[in-house]
Protein backbone atom coordinates (compact mmCIF):
# COMPACT_ATOMS: atom_id res chain seq x y z
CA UNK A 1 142.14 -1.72 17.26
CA UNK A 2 138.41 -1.64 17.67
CA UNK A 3 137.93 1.39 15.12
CA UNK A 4 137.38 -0.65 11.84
CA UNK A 5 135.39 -3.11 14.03
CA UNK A 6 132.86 -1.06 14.50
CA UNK A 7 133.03 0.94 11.12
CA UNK A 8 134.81 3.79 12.42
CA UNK A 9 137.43 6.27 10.84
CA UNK A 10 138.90 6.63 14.31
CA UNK A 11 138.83 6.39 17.91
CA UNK A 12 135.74 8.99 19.21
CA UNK A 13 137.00 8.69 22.62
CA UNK A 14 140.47 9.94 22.45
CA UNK A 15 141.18 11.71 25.91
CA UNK A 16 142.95 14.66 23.95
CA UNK A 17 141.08 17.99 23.79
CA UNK A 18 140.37 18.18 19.88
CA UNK A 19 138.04 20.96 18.93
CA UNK A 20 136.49 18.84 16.09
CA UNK A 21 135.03 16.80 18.95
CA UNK A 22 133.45 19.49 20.92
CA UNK A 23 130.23 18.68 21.98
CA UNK A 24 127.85 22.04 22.66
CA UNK A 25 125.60 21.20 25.27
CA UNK A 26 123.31 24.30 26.38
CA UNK A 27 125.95 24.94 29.42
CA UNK A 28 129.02 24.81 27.17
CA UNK A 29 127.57 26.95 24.01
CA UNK A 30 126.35 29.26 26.94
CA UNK A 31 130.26 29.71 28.31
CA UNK A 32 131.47 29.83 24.23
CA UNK A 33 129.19 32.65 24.27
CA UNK A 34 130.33 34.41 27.21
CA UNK A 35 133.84 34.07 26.03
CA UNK A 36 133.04 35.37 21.98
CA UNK A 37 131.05 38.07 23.82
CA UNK A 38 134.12 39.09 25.97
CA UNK A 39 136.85 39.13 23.55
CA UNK A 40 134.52 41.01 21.29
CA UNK A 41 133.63 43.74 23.78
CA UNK A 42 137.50 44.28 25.25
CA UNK A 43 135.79 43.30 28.87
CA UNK A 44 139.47 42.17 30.05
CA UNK A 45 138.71 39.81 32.51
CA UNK A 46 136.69 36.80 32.42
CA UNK A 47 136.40 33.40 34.37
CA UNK A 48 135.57 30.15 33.09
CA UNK A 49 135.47 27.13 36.44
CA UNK A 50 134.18 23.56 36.05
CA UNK A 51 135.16 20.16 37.93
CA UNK A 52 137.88 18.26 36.26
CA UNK A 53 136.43 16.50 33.02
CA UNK A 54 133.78 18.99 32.23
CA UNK A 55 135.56 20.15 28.70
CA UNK A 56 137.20 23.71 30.21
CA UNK A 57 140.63 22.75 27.58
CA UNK A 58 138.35 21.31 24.33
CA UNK A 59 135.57 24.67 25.00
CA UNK A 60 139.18 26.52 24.63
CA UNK A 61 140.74 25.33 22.12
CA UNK A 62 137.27 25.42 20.42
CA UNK A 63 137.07 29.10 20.85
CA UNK A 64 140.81 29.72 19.15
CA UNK A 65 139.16 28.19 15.92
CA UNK A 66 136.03 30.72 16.20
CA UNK A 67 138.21 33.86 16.21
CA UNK A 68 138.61 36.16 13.59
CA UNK A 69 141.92 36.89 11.80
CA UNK A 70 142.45 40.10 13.58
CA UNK A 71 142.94 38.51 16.98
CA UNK A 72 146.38 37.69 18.36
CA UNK A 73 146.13 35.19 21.01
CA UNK A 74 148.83 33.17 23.30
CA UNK A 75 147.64 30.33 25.01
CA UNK A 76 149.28 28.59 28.11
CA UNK A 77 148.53 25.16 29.35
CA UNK A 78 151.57 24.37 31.83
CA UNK A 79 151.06 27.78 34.34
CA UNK A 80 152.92 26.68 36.64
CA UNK A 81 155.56 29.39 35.98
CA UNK A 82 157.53 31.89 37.64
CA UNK A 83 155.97 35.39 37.09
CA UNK A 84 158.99 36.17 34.77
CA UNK A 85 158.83 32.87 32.97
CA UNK A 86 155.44 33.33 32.59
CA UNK A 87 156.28 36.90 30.37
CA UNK A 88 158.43 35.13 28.28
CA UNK A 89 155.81 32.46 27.85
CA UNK A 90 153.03 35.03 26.75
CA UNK A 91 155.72 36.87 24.60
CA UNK A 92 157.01 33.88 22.76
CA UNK A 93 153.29 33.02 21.62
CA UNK A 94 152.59 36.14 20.84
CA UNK A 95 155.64 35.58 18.48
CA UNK A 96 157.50 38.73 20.43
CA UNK A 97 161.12 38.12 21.09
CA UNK A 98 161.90 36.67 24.70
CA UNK A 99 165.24 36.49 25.29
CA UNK A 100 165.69 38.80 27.82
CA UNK A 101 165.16 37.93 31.81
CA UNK A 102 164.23 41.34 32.79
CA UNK A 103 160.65 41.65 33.86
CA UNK A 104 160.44 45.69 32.54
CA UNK A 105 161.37 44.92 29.45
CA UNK A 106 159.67 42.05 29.10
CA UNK A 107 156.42 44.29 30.09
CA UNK A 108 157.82 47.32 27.65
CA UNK A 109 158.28 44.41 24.25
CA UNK A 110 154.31 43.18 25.24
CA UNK A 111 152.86 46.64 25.66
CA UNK A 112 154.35 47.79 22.24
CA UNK A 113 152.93 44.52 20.61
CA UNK A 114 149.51 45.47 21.81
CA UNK A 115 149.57 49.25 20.70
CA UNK A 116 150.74 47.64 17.52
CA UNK A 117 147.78 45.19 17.68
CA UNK A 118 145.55 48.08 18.43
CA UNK A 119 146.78 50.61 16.05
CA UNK A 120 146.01 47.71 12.93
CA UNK A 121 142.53 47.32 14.72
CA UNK A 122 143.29 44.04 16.14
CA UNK A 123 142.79 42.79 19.40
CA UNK A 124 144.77 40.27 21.37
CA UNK A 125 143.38 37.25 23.93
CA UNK A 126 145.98 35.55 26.59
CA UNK A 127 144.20 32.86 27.59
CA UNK A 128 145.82 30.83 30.50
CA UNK A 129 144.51 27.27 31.44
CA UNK A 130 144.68 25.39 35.05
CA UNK A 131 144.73 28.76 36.90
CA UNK A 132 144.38 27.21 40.13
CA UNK A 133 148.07 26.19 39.72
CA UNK A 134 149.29 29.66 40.00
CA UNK A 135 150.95 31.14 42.57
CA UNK A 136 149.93 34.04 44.73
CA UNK A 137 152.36 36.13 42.61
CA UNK A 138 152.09 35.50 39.75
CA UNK A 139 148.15 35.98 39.62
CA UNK A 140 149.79 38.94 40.80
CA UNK A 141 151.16 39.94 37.47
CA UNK A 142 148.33 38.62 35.83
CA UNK A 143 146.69 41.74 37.23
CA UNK A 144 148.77 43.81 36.05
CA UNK A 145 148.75 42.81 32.66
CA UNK A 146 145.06 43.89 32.98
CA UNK A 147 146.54 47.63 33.53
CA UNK A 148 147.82 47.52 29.88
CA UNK A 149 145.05 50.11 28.20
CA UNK A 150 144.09 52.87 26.33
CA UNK A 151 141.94 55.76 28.13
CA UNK A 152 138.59 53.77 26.91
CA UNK A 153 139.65 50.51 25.88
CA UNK A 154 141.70 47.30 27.17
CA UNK A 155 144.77 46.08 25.16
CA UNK A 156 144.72 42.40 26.47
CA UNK A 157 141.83 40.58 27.09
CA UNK A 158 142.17 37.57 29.43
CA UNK A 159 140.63 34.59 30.16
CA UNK A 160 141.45 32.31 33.16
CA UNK A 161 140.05 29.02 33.27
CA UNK A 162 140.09 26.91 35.78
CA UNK A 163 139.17 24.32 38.76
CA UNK A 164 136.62 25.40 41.60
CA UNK A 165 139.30 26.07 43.89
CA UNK A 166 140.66 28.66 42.03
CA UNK A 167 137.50 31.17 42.54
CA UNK A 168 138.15 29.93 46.41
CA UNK A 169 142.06 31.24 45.90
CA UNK A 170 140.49 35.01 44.88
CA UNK A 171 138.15 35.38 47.23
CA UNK A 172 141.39 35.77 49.35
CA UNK A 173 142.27 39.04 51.01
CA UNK A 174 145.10 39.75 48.87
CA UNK A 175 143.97 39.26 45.67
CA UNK A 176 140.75 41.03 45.93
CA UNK A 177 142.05 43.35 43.18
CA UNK A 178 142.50 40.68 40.24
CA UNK A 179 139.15 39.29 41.63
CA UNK A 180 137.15 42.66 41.47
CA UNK A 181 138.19 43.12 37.90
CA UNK A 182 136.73 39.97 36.31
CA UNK A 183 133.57 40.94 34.74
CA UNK A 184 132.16 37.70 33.35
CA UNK A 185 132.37 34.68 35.58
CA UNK A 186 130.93 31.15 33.99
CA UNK A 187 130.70 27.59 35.98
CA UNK A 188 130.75 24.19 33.27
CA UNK A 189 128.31 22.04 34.94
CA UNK A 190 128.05 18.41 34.14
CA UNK A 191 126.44 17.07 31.24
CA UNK A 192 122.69 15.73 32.01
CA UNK A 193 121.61 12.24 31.14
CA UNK A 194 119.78 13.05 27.80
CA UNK A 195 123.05 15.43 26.91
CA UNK A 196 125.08 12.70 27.53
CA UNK A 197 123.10 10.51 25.48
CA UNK A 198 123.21 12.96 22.66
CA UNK A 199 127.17 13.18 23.38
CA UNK A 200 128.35 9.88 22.45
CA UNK A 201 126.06 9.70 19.44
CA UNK A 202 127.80 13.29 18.26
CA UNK A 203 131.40 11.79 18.78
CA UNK A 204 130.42 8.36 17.21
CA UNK A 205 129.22 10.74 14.10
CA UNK A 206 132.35 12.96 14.04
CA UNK A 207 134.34 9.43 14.20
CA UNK A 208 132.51 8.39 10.53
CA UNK A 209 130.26 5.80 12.21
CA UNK A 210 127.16 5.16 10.17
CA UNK A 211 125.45 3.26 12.90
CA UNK A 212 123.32 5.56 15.66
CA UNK A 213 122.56 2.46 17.99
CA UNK A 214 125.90 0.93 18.41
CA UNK A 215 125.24 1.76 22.28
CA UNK A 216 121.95 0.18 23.69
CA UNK A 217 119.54 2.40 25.61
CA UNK A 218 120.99 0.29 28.71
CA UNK A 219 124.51 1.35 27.67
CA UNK A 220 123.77 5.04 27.48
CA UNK A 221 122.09 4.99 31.36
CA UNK A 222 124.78 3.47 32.79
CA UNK A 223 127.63 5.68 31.02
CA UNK A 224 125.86 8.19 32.81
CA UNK A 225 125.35 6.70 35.86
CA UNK A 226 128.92 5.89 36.20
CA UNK A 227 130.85 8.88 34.78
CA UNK A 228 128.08 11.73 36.61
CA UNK A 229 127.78 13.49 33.05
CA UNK A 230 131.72 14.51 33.18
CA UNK A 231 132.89 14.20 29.68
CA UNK A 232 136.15 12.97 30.47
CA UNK A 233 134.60 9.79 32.42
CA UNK A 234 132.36 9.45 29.76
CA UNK A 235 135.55 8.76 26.84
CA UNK A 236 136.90 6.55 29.14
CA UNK A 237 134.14 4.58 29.88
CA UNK A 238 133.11 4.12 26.54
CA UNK A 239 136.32 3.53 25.31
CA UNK A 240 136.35 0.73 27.18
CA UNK A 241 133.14 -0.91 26.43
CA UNK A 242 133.85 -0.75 22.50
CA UNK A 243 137.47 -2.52 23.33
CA UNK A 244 134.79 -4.97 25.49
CA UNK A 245 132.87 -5.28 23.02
CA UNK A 246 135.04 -6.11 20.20
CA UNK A 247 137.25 -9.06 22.29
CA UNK A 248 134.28 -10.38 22.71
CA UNK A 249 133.05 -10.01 18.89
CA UNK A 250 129.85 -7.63 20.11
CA UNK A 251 128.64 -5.39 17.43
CA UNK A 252 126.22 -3.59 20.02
CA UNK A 253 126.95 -2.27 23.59
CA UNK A 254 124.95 -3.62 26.43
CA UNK A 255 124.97 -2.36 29.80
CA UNK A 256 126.43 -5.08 30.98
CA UNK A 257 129.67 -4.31 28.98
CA UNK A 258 129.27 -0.98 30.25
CA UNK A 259 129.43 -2.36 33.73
CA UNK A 260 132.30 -4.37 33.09
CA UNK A 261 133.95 -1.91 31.71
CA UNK A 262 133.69 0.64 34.37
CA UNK A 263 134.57 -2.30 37.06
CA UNK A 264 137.45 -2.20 35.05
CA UNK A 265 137.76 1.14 35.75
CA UNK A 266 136.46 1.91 38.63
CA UNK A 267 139.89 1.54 40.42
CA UNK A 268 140.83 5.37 38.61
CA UNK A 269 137.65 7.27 40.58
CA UNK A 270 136.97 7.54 44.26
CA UNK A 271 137.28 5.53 46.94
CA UNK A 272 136.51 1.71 46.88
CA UNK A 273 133.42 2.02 49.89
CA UNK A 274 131.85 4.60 47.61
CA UNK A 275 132.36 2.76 44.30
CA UNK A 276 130.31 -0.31 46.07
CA UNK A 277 127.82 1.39 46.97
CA UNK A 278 127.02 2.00 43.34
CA UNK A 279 126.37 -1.15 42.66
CA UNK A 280 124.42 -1.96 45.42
CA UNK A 281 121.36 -4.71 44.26
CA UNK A 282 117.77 -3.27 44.97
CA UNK A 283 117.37 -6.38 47.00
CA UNK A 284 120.29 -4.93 49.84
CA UNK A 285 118.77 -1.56 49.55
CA UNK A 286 115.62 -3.02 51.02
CA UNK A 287 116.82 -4.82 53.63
CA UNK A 288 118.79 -1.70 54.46
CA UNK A 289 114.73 0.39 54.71
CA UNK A 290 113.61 -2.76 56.69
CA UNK A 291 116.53 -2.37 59.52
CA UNK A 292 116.51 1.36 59.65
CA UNK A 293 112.26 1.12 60.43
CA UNK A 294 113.15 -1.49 62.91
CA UNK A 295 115.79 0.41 64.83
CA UNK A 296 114.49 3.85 64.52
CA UNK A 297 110.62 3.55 64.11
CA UNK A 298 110.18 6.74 65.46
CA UNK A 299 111.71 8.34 62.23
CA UNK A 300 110.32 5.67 59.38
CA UNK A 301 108.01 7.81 57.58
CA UNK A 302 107.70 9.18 53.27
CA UNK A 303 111.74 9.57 54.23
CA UNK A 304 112.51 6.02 55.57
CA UNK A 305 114.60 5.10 52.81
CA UNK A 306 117.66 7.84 53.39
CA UNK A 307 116.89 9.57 56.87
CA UNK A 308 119.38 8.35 59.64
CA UNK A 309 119.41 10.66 63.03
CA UNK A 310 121.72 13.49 63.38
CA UNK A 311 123.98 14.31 65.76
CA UNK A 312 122.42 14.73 69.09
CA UNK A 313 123.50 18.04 71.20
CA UNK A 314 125.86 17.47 74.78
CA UNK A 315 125.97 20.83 76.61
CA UNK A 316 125.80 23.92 75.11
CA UNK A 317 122.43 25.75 74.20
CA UNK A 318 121.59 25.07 70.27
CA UNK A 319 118.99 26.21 67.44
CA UNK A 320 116.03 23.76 67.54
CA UNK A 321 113.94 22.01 64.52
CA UNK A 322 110.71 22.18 64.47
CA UNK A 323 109.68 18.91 65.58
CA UNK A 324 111.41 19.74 68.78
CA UNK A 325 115.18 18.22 67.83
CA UNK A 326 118.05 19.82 68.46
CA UNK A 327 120.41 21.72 65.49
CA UNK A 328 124.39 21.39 66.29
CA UNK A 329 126.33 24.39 65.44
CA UNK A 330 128.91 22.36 62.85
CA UNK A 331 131.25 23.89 60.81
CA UNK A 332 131.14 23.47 57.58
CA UNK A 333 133.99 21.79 56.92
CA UNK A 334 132.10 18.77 58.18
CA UNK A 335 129.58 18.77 55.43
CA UNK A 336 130.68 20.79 52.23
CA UNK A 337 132.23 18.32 49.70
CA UNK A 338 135.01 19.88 47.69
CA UNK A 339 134.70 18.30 44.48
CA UNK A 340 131.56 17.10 42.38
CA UNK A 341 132.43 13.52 42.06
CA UNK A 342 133.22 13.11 45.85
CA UNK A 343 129.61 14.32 46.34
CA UNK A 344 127.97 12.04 43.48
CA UNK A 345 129.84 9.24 45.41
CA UNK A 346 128.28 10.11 48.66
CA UNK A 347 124.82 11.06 47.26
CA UNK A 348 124.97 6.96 46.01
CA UNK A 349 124.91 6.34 49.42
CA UNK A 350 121.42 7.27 49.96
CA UNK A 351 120.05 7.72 46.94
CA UNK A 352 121.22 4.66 44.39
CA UNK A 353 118.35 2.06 43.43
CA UNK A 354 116.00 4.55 45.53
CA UNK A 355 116.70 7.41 42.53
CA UNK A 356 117.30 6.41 38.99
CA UNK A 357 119.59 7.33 35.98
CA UNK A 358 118.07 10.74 35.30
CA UNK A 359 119.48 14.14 35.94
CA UNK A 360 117.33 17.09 36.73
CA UNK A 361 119.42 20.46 37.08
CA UNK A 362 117.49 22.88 38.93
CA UNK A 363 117.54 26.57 40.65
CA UNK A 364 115.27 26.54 43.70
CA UNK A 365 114.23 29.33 45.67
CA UNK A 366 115.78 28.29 48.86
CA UNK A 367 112.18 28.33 50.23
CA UNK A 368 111.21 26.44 47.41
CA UNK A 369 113.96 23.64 48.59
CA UNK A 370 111.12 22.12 51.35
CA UNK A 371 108.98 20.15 48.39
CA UNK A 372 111.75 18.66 46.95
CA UNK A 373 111.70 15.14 48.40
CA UNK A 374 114.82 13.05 47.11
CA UNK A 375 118.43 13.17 47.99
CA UNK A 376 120.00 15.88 45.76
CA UNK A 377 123.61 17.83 45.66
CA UNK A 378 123.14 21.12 46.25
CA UNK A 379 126.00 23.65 45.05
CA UNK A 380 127.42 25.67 48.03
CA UNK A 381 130.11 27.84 48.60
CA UNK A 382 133.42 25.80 48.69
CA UNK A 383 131.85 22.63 47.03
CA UNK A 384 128.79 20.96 47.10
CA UNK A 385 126.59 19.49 50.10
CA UNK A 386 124.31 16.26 49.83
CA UNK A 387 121.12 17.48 50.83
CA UNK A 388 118.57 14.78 52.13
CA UNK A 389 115.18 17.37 53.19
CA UNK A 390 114.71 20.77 53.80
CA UNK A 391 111.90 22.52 56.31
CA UNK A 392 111.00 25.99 56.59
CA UNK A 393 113.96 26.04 59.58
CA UNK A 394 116.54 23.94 58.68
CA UNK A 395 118.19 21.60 56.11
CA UNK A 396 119.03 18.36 56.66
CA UNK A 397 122.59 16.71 54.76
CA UNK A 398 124.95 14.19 54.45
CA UNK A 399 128.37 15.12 55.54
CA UNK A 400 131.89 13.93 55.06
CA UNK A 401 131.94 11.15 57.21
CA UNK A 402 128.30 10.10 56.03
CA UNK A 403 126.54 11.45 59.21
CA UNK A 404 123.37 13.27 58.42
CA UNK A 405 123.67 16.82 60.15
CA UNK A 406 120.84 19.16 60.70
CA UNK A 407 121.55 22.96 59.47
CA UNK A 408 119.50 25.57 60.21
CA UNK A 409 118.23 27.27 57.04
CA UNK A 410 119.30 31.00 57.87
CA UNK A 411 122.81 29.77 57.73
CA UNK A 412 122.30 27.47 54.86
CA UNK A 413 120.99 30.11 52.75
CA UNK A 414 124.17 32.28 53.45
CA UNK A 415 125.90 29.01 51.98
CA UNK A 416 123.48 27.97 49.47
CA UNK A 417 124.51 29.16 45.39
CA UNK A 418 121.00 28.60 43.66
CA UNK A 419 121.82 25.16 42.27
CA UNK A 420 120.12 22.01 42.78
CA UNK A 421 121.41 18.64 40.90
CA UNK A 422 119.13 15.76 41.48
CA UNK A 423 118.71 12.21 40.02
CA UNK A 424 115.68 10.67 40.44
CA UNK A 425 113.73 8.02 37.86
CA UNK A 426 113.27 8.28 33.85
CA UNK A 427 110.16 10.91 32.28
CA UNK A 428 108.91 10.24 29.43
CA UNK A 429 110.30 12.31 26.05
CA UNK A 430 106.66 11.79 24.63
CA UNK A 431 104.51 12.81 27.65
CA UNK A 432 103.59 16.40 27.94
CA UNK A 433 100.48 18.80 29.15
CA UNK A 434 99.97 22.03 27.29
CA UNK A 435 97.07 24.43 27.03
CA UNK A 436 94.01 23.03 25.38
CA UNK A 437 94.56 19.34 27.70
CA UNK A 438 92.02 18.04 29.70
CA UNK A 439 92.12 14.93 31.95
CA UNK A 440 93.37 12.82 34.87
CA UNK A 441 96.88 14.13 34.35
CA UNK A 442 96.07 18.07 34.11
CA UNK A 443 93.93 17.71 37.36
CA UNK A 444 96.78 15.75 39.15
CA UNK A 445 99.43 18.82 37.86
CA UNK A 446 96.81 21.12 39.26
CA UNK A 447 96.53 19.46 43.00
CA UNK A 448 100.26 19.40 43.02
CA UNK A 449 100.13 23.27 41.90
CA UNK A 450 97.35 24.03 44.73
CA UNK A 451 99.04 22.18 47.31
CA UNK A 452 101.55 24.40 47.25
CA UNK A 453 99.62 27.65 47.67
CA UNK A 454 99.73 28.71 43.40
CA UNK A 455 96.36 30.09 42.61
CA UNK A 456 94.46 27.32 40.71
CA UNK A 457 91.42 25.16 41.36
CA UNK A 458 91.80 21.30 40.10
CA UNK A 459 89.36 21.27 37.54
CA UNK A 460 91.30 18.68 34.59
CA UNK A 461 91.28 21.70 32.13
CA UNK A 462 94.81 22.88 30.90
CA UNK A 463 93.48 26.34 30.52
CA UNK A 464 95.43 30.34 31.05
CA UNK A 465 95.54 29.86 34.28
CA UNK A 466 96.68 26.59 34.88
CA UNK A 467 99.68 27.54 32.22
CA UNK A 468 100.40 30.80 34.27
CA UNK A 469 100.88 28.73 37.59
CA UNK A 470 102.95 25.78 35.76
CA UNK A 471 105.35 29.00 34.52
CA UNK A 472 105.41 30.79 37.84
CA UNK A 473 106.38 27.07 39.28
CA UNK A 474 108.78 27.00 36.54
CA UNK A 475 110.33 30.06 37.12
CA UNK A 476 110.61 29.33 41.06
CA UNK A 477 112.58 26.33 40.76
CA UNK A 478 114.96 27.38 37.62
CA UNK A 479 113.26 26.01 35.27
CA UNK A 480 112.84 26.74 31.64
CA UNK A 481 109.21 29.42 31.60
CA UNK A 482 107.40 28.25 28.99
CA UNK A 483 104.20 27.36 30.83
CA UNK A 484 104.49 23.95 29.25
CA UNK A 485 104.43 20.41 31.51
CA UNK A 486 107.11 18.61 29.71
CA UNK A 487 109.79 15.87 30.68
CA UNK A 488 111.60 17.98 33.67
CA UNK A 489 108.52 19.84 34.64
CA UNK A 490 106.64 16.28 35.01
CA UNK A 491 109.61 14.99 36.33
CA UNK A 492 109.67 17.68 39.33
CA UNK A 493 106.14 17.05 39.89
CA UNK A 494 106.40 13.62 40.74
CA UNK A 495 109.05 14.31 43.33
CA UNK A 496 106.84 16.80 45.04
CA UNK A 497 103.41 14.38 44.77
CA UNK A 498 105.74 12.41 46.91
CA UNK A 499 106.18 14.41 49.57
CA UNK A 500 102.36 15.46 49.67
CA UNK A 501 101.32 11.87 50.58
């Protein structure tokens, strides 16, 4: 409808995983790599997770068009199969006969397909989609597909993709064996806010459009904002602002047609108290700060704006914090959201209008997590937490029922899985400090570095030694080591200056 509209050959926002569309951020060209490098070395196993949305079927069916000739492969989407029916599925797209309902000879027609495939010098890839659908048993006989080998090499190579929960459904007692024998395990993450940018403008291109700024810098925030860099939230949201757009005869996409389109929307994602507070106005946010100072003045300090007071012990003995509080043993299950959006949802809570549009993907040291001053979601086992501050003793998050609990950090590190996703205010693309720099801004970088305990004395100079402690910063908090203060670097540094005053 809208296609011609706006110049296009067809609609770039078609839900359907089409390769042609496949957008290769660093995170997904990273997983096509670990996949290519898999299939090529006969590894057997390998793992591919990500949240719902994040590409795991279009990175797939991207990968069938990179292999050579000589591989065989059988793909299943629909695994929810018996372990029989689930033979006959890999046979049949192997092209191997099927009729039979006997599980041994099922078994006997594969394994002479792959001596076959291996005699010719071929190789052959199952690769099964929405693994956490699978049963107990049939993961099972996944397994023992992976026993079909030669004395040095592996006839089958698989690759199971799925949601979180399915790494949760390994780590189970009983199927420790299938889990032991993957040996290359990748997580999608979410797109950031420039990859998202750069997203739409690659699908618009794919689609024929000849126009670069058909979404307004406005637009391309609050896709963003609104879809939490999952590509599949992204098509729809866009989608909908260029049908928006062209009712209303708008050759250009505002973010306030993004807005309407995802309050359109917005009845498909999360709950309805969650999707409010998204849209909260600045002005409510403020009067928010100016209760919580009135009713807890005690606690109205650099934190004011997202601090609320945890649970208070009763009667049993419990860790204290080190301002003399005390820590309630709480299970996780209180705290640990399952799913990525449900977190984003509940970070909005404390962090929309305070934060801002931009993503910043990080892997702190968890002694490193103290300095990092703004509401974040940290990855944990089982999900994700919403982490408000961290101490030297304990963290302090944002649980289910959005009650801040306090958890001490010796347990939190047991939890924590080196992953840090924050949103906090726009850098500047241009801005940057390098060796050779002098000035206001080096010597600020500098006081932030020496503040916390790097070697350096604030001089303004961008000299060896100032680079040196930028990369050792760098490399504590995940961060790209290239010594350089660019866009993320500057970006982490103003959440720490933050915390310093």
């Amino acid at each position: 409808m809208f296609e011609g509209f706006f110049g296009l050959a067809e609609n770039p926002f078609n839900l359907t995983p089409d390769p042609r569309f496949l957008f290769l951020s660093d995170v997904h060209r990273e997983a096509l790599s670990h996949l290519q490098y898999g299939i090529e070395q006969r590894k057997g196993f390998v793992l591919i997770t990500g949240e719902v949305g994040t590409g795991k079927t279009t990175l797939c069916r991207s990968l069938l068009a990179t292999l050579s000739q000589k591989t065989r492969t059988a793909l299943i989407l629909n695994p929810s199969l018996s372990d029989v029916e689930l033979l006959q599925a890999i046979n049949q797209d192997f092209g191997i006969s099927c009729s039979s309902s006997s599980r041994k000879e099922l078994l006997d027609q594969l394994y002479d397909f792959l001596i076959d495939v291996f005699v010719q010098g071929e190789n052959a890839v199952l690769i099964i989609d929405e693994c956490q659908n699978l049963t107990p048993e049939v993961l099972e006989q996944i397994r023992l597909l992976s026993n079909l080998e030669t004395e040095k090499e592996k006839l089958l190579q698989i690759i199971m993709i799925g949601q979180p929960e399915l790494v949760k459904m390994l780590q189970s007692t009983n199927l420790r064996q299938i889990n032991d024998r993957i040996v290359l395990r990748y997580h999608l993450w979410p797109l950031t806010r420039s990859e998202t940018a750069d997203y739409l403008r690659h699908r618009l291109e794919v689609s024929g459009a000849f126009r670069s700024d058909i979404f307004t810098l406005g637009a391309l925030w609050k896709i963003y904002r609104y879809s939490g860099g999952l590509p599949r939230r992204v098509n729809a949201i866009a989608e909908r602002s260029l049908l928006i757009a062209y009712l209303k005869g708008r050759k250009k996409i505002t973010g306030s047609i993004v807005a309407e389109a995802q309050d359109e929307l917005k009845g498909n994602y999360g709950s309805e108290p969650a999707r409010k507070m998204l849209l909260v106005p600045a002005s409510l946010i403020a009067a928010a700060v100016v209760v919580m100072a009135v009713v807890w003045p005690s606690l109205f300090s650099e934190f004011s704006d997202y601090i609320a007071p945890p649970i208070v012990a009763t009667d049993r003995e419990v860790p204290k914090a080190d301002d003399g509080e005390a820590i309630i043993p709480v299970s996780p299950d209180q705290y640990v959201i399952p799913d990525y959006v449900g977190a984003l949802e509940i970070l909005a809570t404390v962090a929309d209008g305070l934060a801002g549009p931009e993503t910043l993907n990080l892997h702190p040291e968890p002694a490193c997590l103290k300095y990092i001053t703004r509401p974040s979601i940290a990855s944990v086992e089982k999900g994700y937490v919403v982490l408000v501050y961290a101490t030297d003793d304990f963290v302090r998050v944002l649980g289910k029922e959005r009650a801040f609990v306090e958890i001490p950090m010796k347990e939190f590190r047991s939890l924590y899985k080196w992953n840090i996703i924050l949103t906090y205010a726009l850098g500047s693309d241009d801005e940057y400090y390098t060796r050779g720099d002098s000035g206001p801004g080096v010597e600020r970088i500098q006081s932030i570095l020496a503040h916390m305990g790097y070697p350096i004395d604030p001089d303004g100079f961008y000299d060896i030694d100032t680079a040196a402690a930028v990369e050792r910063m760098q490399e504590d908090f995940g961060l790209n080591r290239d010594g350089i203060a660019g866009e993320e670097t500057l970006m982490l540094f103003d959440i720490i200056e933050k915390g310093m005053k």
